[in-house]
C-alpha atoms as a PDB file:
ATOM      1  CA  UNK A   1     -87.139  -3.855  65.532  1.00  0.00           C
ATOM      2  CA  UNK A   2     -83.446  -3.112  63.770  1.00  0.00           C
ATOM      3  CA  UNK A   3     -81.494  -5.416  66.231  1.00  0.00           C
ATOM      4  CA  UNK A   4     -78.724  -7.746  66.056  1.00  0.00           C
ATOM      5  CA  UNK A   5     -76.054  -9.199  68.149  1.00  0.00           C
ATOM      6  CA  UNK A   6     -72.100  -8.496  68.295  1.00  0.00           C
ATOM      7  CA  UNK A   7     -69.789 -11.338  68.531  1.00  0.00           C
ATOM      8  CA  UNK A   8     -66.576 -10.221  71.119  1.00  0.00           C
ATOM      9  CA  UNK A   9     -64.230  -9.381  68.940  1.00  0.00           C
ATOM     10  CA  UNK A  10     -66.195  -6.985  66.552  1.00  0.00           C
ATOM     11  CA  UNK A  11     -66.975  -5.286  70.688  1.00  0.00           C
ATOM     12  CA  UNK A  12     -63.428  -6.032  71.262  1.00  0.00           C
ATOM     13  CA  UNK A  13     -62.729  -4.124  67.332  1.00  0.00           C
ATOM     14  CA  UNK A  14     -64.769  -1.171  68.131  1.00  0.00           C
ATOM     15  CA  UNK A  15     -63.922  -0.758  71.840  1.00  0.00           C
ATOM     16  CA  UNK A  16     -59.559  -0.054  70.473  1.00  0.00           C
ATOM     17  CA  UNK A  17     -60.733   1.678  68.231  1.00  0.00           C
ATOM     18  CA  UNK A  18     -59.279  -0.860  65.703  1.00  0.00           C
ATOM     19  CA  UNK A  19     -59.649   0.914  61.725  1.00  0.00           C
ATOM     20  CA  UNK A  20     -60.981  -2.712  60.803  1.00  0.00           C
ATOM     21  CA  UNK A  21     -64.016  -1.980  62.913  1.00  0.00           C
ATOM     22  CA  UNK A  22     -65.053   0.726  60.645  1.00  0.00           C
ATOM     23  CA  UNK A  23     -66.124  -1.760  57.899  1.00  0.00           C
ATOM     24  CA  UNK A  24     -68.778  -2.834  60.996  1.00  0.00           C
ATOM     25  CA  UNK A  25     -70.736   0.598  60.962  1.00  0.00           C
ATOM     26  CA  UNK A  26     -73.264  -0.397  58.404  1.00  0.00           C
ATOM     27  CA  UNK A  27     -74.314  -3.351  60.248  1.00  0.00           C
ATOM     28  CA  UNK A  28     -74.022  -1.353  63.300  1.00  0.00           C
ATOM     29  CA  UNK A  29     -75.096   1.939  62.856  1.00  0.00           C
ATOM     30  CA  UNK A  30     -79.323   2.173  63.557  1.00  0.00           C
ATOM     31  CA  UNK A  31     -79.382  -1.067  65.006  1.00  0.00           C
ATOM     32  CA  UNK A  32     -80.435  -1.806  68.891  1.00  0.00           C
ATOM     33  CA  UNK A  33     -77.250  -3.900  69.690  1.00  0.00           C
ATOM     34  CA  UNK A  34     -76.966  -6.492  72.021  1.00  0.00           C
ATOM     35  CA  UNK A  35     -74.065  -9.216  73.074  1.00  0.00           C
ATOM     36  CA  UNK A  36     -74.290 -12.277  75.066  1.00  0.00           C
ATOM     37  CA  UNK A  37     -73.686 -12.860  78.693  1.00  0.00           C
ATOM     38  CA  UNK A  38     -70.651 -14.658  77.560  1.00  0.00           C
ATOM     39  CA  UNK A  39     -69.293 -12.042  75.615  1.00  0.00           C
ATOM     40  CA  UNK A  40     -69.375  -9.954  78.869  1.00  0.00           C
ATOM     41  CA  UNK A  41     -67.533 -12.802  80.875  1.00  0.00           C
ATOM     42  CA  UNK A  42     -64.929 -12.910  78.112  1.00  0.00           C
ATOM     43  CA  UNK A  43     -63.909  -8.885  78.357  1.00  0.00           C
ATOM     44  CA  UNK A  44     -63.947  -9.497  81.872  1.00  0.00           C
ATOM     45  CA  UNK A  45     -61.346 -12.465  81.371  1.00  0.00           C
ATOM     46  CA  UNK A  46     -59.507 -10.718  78.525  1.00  0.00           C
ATOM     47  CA  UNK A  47     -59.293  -7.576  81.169  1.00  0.00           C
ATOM     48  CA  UNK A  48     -57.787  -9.643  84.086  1.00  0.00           C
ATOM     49  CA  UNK A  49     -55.492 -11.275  81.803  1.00  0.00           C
ATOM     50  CA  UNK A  50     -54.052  -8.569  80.410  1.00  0.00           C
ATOM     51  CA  UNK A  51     -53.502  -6.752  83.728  1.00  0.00           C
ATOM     52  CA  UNK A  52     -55.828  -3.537  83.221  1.00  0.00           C
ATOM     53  CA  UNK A  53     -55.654  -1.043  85.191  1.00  0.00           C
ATOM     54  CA  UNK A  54     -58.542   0.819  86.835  1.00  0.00           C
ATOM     55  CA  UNK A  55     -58.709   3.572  84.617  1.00  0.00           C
ATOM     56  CA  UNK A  56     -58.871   0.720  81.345  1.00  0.00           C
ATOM     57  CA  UNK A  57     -61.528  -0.962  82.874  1.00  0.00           C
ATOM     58  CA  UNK A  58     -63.722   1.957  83.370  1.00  0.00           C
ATOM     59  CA  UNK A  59     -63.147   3.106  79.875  1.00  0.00           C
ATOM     60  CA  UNK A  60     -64.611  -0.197  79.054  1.00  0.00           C
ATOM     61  CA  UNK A  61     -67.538  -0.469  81.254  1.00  0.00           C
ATOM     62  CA  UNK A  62     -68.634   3.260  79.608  1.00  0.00           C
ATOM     63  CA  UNK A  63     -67.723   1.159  76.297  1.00  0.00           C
ATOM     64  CA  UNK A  64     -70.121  -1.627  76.994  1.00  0.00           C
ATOM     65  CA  UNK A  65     -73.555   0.937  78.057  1.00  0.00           C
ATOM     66  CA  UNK A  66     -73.858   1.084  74.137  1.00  0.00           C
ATOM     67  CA  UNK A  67     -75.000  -2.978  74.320  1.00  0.00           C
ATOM     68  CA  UNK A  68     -78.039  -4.715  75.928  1.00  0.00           C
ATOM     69  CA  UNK A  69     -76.539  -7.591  77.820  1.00  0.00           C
ATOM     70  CA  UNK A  70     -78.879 -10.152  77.088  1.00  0.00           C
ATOM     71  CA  UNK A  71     -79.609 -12.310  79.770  1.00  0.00           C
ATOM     72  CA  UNK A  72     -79.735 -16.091  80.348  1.00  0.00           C
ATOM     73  CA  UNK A  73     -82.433 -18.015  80.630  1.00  0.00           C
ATOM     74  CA  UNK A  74     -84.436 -21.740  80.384  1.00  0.00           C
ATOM     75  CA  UNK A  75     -85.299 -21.237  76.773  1.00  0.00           C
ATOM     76  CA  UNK A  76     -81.983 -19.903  75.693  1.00  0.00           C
ATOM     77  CA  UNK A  77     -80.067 -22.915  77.747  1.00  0.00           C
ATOM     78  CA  UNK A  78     -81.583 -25.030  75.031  1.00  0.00           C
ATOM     79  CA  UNK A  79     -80.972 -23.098  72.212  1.00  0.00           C
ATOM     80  CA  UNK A  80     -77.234 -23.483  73.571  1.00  0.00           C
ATOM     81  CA  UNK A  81     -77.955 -27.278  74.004  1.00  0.00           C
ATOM     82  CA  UNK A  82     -78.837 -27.525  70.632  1.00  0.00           C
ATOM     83  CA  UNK A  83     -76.461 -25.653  68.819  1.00  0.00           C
ATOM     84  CA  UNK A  84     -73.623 -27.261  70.177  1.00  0.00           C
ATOM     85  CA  UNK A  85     -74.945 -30.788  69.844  1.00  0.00           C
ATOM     86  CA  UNK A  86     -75.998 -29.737  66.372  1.00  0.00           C
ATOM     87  CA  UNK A  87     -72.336 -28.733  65.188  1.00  0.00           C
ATOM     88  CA  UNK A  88     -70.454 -31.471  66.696  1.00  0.00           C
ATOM     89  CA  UNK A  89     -72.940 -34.103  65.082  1.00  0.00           C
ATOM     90  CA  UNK A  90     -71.821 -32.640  61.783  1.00  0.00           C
ATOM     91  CA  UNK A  91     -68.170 -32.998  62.923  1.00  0.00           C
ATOM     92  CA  UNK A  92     -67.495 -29.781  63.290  1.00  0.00           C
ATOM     93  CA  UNK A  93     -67.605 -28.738  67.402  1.00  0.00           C
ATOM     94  CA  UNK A  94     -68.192 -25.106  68.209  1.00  0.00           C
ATOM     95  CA  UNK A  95     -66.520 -23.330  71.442  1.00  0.00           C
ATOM     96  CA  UNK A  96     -68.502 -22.959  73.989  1.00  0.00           C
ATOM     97  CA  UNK A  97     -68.116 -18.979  74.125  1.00  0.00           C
ATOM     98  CA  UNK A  98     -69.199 -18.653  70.356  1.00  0.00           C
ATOM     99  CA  UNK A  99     -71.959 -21.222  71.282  1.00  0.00           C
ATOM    100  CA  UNK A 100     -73.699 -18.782  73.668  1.00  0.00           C
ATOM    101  CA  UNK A 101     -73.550 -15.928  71.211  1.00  0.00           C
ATOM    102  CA  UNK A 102     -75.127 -18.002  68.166  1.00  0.00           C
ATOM    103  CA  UNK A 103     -77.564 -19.388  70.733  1.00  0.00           C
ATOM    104  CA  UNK A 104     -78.445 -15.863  71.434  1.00  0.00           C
ATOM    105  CA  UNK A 105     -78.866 -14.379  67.927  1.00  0.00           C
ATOM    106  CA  UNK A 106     -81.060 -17.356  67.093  1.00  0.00           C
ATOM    107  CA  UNK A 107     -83.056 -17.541  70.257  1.00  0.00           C
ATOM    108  CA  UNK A 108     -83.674 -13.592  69.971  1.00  0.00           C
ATOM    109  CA  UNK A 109     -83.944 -13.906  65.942  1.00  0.00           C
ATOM    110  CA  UNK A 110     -81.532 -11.323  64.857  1.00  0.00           C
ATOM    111  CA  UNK A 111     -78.649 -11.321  62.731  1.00  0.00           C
ATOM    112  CA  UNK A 112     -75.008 -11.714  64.475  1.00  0.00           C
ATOM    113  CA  UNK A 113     -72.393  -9.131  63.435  1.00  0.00           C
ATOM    114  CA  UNK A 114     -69.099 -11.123  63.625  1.00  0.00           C
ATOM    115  CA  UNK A 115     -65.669 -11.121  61.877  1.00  0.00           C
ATOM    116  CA  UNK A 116     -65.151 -14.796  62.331  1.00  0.00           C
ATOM    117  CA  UNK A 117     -67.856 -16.183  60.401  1.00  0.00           C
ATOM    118  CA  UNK A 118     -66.124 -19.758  59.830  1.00  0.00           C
ATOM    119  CA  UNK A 119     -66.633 -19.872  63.534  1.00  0.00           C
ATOM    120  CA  UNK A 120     -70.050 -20.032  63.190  1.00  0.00           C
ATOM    121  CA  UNK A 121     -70.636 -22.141  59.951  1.00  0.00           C
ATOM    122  CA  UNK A 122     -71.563 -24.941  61.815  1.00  0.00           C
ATOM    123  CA  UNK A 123     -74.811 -23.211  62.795  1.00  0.00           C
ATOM    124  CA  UNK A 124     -78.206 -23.723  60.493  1.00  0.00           C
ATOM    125  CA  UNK A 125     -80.373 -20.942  60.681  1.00  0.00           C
ATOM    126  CA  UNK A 126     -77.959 -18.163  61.595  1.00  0.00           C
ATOM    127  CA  UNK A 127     -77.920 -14.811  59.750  1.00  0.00           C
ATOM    128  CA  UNK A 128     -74.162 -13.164  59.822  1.00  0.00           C
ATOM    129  CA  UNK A 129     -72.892 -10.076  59.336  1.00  0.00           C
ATOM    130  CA  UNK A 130     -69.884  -9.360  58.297  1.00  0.00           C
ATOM    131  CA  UNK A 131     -67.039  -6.913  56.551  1.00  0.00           C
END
C-alpha cells in the first residue's frame, strides 16, 4: 500500500492553501494519507486559539475527510514511549506532539511527509519526506 503520514503543518500548508504546499504533491499525490490523533488535537487547539468562526471550522473538518485519523492504541503508546526516551537519551528531546506523529509513521511503517525534518532527526528508523 502507497501510504504515508502528514506532519500538522504540511495539513496546516495544504489546508490555506499555502503555494509552499505545492512542493508536497509528489509525496502526496497517490498516496492513502493519514495523520496522527495528535495532529487532530493540534488543529483543534490552533482553531480555538485563533478564534474561528463556524463557517472556518467547517471548511476544515471537509479539509480533514481527505486523512485517515489513525487511532491510538497499546502498541503505538510504546512506540511513543520509545521514541521519546530514545531522543532525549541522545540529548536531543522531541515535543510531545511531533512524538505521536513519528510514533505513528514508524508503528504503521510509512514514510512521514513533514517540512520540519530537524524536528524529527532525533528519530532512528524514520523515513521523511520532504520539499
Amino acid at each position: 500500500m502507497n501510504a504515508a503520514i502528514v506532519d500538522t503543518d504540511v495539513v496546516s500548508m495544504l489546508f490555506k492553501g499555502d503555494t509552499r504546499a505545492l512542493a508536497y504533491q509528489p509525496h502526496i499525490t497517490g498516496r492513502l494519507l493519514g495523520i496522527s490523533f495528535m495532529t487532530l488535537a493540534e488543529l483543534e487547539r490552533w482553531s480555538l486559539e485563533r478564534d474561528w468562526g463556524q463557517r472556518r471550522k467547517q471548511e476544515l473538518v471537509q479539509h480533514l475527510t481527505r486523512y485517515v485519523v489513525l487511532p491510538v492504541n497499546r502498541e503505538l503508546c510504546d512506540k511513543w514511549a520509545e521514541v521519546s526516551f530514545a531522543a532525549r537519551r541522545k540529548g536531543r528531546p522531541i515535543q510531545t506532539a511531533d512524538a505521536w506523529i513519528a510514533a505513528s509513521a514508524l508503528y504503521y511503517d510509512v514514510p512521514l511527509i513533514t517540512n520540519n525534518r530537524s524536528d524529527y532527526s532525533a528519530v532512528d528508523g524514520l523515513v521523511l519526506l520532504s520539499a
